[in-house]
C-alpha atoms as a PDB file:
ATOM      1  CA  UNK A   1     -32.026  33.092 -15.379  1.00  0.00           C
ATOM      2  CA  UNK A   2     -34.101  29.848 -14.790  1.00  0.00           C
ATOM      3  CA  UNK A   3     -31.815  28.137 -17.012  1.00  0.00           C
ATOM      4  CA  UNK A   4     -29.061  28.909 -15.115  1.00  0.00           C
ATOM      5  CA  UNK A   5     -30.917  27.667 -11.756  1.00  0.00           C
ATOM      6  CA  UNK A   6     -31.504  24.419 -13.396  1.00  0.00           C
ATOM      7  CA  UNK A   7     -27.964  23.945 -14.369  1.00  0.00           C
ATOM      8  CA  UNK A   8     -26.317  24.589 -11.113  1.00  0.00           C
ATOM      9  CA  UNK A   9     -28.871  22.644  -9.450  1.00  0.00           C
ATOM     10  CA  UNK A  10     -28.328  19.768 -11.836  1.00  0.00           C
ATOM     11  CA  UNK A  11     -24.489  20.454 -11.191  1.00  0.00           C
ATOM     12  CA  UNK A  12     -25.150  20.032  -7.246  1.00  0.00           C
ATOM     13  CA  UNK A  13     -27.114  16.692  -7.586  1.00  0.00           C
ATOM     14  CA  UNK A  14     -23.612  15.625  -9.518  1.00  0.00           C
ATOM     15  CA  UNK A  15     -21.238  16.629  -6.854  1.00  0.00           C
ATOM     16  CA  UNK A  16     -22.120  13.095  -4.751  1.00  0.00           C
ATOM     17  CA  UNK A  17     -21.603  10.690  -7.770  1.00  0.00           C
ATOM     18  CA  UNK A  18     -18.610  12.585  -9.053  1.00  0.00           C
ATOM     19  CA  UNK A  19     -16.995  12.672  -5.284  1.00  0.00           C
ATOM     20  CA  UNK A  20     -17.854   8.716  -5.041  1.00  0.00           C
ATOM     21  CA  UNK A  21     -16.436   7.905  -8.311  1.00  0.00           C
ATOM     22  CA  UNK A  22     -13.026  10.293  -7.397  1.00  0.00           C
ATOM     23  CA  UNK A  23     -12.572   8.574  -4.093  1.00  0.00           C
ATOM     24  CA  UNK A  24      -9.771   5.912  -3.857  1.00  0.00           C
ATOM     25  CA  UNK A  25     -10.741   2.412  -3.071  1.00  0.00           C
ATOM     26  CA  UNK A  26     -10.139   1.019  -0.144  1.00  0.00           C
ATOM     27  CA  UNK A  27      -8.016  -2.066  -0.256  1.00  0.00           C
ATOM     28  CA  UNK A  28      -8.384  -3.764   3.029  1.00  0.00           C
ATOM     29  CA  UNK A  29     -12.408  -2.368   4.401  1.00  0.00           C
ATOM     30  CA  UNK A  30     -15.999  -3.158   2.204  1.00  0.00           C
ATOM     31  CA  UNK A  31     -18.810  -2.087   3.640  1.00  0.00           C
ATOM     32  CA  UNK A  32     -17.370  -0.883   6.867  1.00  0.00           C
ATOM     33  CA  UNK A  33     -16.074  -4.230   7.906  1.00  0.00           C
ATOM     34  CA  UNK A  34     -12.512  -5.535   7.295  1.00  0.00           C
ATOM     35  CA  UNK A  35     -12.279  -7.615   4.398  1.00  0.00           C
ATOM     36  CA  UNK A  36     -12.237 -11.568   4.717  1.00  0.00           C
ATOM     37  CA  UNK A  37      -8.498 -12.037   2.894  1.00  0.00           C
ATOM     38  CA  UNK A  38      -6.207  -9.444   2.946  1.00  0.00           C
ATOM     39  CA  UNK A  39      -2.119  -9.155   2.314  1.00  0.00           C
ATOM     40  CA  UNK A  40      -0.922  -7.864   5.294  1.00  0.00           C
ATOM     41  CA  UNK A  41       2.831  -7.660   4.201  1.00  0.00           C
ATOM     42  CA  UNK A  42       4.654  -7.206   0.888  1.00  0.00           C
ATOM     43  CA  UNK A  43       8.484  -7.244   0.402  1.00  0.00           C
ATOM     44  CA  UNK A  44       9.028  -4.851  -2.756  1.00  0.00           C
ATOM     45  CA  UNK A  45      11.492  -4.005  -5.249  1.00  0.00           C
ATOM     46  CA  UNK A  46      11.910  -0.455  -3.019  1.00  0.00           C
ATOM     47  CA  UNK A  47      10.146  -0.694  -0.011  1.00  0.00           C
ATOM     48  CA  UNK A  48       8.519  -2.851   3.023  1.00  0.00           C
ATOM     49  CA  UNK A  49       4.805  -2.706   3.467  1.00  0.00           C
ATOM     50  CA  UNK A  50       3.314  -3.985   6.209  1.00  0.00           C
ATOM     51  CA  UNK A  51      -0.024  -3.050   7.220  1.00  0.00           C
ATOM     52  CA  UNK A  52      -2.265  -3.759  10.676  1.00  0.00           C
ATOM     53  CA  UNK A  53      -5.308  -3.950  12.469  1.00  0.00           C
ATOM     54  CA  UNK A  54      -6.294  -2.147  15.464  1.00  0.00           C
ATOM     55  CA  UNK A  55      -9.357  -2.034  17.818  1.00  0.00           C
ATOM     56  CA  UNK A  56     -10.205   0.233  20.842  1.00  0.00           C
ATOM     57  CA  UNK A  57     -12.193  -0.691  23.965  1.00  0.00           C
ATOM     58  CA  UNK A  58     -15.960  -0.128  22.921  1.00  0.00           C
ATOM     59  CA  UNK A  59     -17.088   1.128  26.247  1.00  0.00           C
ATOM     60  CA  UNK A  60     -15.379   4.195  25.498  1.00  0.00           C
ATOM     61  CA  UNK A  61     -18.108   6.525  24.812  1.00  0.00           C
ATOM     62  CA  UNK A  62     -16.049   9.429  22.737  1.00  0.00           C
ATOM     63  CA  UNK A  63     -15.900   8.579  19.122  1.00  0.00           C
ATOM     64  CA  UNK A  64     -12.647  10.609  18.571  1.00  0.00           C
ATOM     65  CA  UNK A  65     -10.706   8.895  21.304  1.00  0.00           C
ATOM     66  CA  UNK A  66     -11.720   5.165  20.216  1.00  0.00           C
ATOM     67  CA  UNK A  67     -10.748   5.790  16.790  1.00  0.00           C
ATOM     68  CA  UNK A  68      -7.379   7.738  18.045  1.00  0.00           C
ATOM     69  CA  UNK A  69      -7.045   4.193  20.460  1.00  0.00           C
ATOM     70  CA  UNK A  70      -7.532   2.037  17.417  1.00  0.00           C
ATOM     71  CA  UNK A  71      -4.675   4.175  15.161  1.00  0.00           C
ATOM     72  CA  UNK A  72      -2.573   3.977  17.676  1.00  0.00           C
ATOM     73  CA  UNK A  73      -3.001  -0.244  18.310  1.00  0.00           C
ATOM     74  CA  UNK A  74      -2.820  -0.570  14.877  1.00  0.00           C
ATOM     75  CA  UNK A  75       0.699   1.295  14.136  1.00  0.00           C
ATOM     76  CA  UNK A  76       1.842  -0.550  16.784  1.00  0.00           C
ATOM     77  CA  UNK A  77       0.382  -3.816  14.941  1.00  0.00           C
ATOM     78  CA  UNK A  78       2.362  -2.433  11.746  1.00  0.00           C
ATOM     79  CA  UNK A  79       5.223  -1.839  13.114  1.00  0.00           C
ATOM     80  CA  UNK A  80       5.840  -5.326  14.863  1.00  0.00           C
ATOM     81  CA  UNK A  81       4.749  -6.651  11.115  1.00  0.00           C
ATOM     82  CA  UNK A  82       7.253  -4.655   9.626  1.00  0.00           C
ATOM     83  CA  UNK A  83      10.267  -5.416  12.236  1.00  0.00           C
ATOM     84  CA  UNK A  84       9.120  -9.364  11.842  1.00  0.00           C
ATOM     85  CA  UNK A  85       9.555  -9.007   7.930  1.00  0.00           C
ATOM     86  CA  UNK A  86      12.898  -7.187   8.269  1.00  0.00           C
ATOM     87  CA  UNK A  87      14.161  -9.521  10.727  1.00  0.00           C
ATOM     88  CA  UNK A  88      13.779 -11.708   8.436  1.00  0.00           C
ATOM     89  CA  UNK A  89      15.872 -10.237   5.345  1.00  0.00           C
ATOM     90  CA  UNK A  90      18.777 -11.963   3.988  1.00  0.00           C
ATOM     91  CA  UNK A  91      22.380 -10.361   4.558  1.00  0.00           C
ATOM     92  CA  UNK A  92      25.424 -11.101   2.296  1.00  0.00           C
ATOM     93  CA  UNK A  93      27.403 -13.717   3.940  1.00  0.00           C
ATOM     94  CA  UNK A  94      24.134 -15.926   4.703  1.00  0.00           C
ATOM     95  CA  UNK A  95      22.858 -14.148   8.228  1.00  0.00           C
ATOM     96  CA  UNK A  96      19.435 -12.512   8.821  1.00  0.00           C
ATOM     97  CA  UNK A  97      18.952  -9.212   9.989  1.00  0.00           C
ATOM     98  CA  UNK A  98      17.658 -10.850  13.178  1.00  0.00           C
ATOM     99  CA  UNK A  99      21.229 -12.590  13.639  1.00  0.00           C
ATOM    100  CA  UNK A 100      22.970  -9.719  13.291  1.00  0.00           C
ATOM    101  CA  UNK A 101      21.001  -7.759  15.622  1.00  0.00           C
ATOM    102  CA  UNK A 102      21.612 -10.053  18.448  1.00  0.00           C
ATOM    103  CA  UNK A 103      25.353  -9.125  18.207  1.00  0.00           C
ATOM    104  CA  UNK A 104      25.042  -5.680  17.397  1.00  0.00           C
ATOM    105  CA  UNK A 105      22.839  -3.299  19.536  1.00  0.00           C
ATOM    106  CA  UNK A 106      23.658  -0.776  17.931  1.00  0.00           C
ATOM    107  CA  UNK A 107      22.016  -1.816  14.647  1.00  0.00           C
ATOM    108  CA  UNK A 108      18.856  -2.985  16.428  1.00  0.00           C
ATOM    109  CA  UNK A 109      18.726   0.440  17.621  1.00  0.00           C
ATOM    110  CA  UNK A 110      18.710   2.025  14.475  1.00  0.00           C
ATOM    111  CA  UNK A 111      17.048  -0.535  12.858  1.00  0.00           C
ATOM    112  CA  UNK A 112      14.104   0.256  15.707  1.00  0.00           C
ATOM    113  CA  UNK A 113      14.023   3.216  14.815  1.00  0.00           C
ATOM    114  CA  UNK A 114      13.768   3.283  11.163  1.00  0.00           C
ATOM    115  CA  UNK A 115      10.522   1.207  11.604  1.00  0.00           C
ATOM    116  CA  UNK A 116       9.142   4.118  14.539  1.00  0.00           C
ATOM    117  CA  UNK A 117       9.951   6.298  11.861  1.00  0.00           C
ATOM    118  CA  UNK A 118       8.142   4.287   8.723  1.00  0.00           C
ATOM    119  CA  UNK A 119       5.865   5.963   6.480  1.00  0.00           C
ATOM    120  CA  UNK A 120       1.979   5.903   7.366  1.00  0.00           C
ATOM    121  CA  UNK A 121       0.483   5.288   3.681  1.00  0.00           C
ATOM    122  CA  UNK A 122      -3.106   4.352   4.581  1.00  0.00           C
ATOM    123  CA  UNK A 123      -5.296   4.423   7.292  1.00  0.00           C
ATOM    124  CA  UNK A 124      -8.917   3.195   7.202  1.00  0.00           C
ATOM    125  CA  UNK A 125     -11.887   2.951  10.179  1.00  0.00           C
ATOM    126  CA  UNK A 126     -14.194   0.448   9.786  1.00  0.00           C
ATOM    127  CA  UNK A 127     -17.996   1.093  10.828  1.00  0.00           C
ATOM    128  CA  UNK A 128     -17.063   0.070  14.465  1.00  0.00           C
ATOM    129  CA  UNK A 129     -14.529   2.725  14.699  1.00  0.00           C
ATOM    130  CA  UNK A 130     -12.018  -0.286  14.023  1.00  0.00           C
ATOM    131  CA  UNK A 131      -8.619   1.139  12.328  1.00  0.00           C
ATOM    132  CA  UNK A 132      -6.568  -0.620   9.705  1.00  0.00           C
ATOM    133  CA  UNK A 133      -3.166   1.237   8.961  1.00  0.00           C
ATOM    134  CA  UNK A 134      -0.493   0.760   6.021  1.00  0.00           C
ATOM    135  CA  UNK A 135       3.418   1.762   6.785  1.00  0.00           C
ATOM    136  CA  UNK A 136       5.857   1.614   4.132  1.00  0.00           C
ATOM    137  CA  UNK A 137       9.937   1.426   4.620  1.00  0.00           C
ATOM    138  CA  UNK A 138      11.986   2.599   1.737  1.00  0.00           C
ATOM    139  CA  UNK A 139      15.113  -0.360   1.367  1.00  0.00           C
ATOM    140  CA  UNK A 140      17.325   2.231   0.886  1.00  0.00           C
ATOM    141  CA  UNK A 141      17.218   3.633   4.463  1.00  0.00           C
ATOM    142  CA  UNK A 142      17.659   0.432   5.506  1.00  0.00           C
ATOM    143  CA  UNK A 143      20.656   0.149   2.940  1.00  0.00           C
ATOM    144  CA  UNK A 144      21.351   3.624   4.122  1.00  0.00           C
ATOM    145  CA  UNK A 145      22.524   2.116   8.016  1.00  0.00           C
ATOM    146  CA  UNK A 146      25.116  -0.354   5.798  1.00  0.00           C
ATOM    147  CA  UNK A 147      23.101  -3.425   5.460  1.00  0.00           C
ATOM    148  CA  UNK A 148      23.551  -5.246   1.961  1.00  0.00           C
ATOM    149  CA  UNK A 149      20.556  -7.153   1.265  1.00  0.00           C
ATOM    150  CA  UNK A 150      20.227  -9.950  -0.963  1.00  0.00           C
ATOM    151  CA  UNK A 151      16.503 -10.172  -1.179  1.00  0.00           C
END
C-alpha cells in the first residue's frame, strides 16, 4: 500500500513536466511578450497565412473582455494582412487580384468574404492580455470563385 502512495505521488509531481513538454510552442510570444522578429505573412503552396497583433484599452478592468477586445483587433489585423497579400496575387493575363476587383464588385465581394470567413489557426495572449492571431486561406477557395493564379 505505501508503495503504491509513493508511485502515484511520484506520478503527480510528473504531470507538470510532462504537460510542459506536450504543449506546442508558441511561434510568435516568449515569455509573455511578442517576439522581436516575426513572419507575419506566408504565401504557400495551399494556403495564405497571415497572422496579427491586437491590443485592448488597459483601463478596462475585466480580464475576459480585454482579451475578447484584443482577439477581436487582432482578426481584424489578420484579415486586412490577408486581403493586402491576396490583392496582391498574380492573375493569368498579367492583372492582380486588386485590378480585377476594381472592375468587378462582385468578386471583391466574394473575395471579402472568403477572408471574413478564413480559418483561425492560432491565437496567443501575451502577459498584458495582448492577442496575436494566425488565419489561414486555402488557394483553392480562392480558385474555387474562378480565379487562376499564377503564383
Amino acid at each position: 500500500m505505501r508503495r503504491m502512495r509513493i508511485f502515484v505521488l511520484f506520478g503527480l509531481m510528473l504531470i507538470p513536466f510532462i504537460l510542459n513538454s506536450c504543449a506546442p510552442k508558441s511561434e510568435f510570444i516568449k515569455n509573455g511578450e511578442i517576439k522581436r522578429t516575426i513572419a507575419p505573412q506566408v504565401v504557400g503552396e495551399k494556403d495564405i497565412m497571415a497572422t496579427g497583433i491586437g491590443a485592448a484599452d488597459p483601463a478596462i478592468e475585466n480580464k475576459t473582455q480585454r482579451l475578447a477586445m484584443s482577439r477581436n483587433a487582432a482578426i481584424v489585423q489578420a484579415q486586412y494582412e490577408m486581403l493586402t497579400i491576396v490583392k496582391g496575387v498574380t492573375l493569368t493575363g498579367g492583372i492582380t487580384v486588386a485590378n480585377a476587383m476594381e472592375t468587378d464588385s462582385l468578386l471583391a465581394s466574394k473575395i471579402n468574404a472568403e477572408i471574413k470567413g478564413a480559418e483561425i489557426v492560432k491565437t496567443e495572449w501575451t502577459a498584458d492580455d495582448g492577442c496575436v492571431v494566425t488565419l489561414k486561406l486555402p488557394k483553392r477557395r480562392l480558385k474555387a470563385m474562378g480565379l487562376k493564379m499564377i503564383n
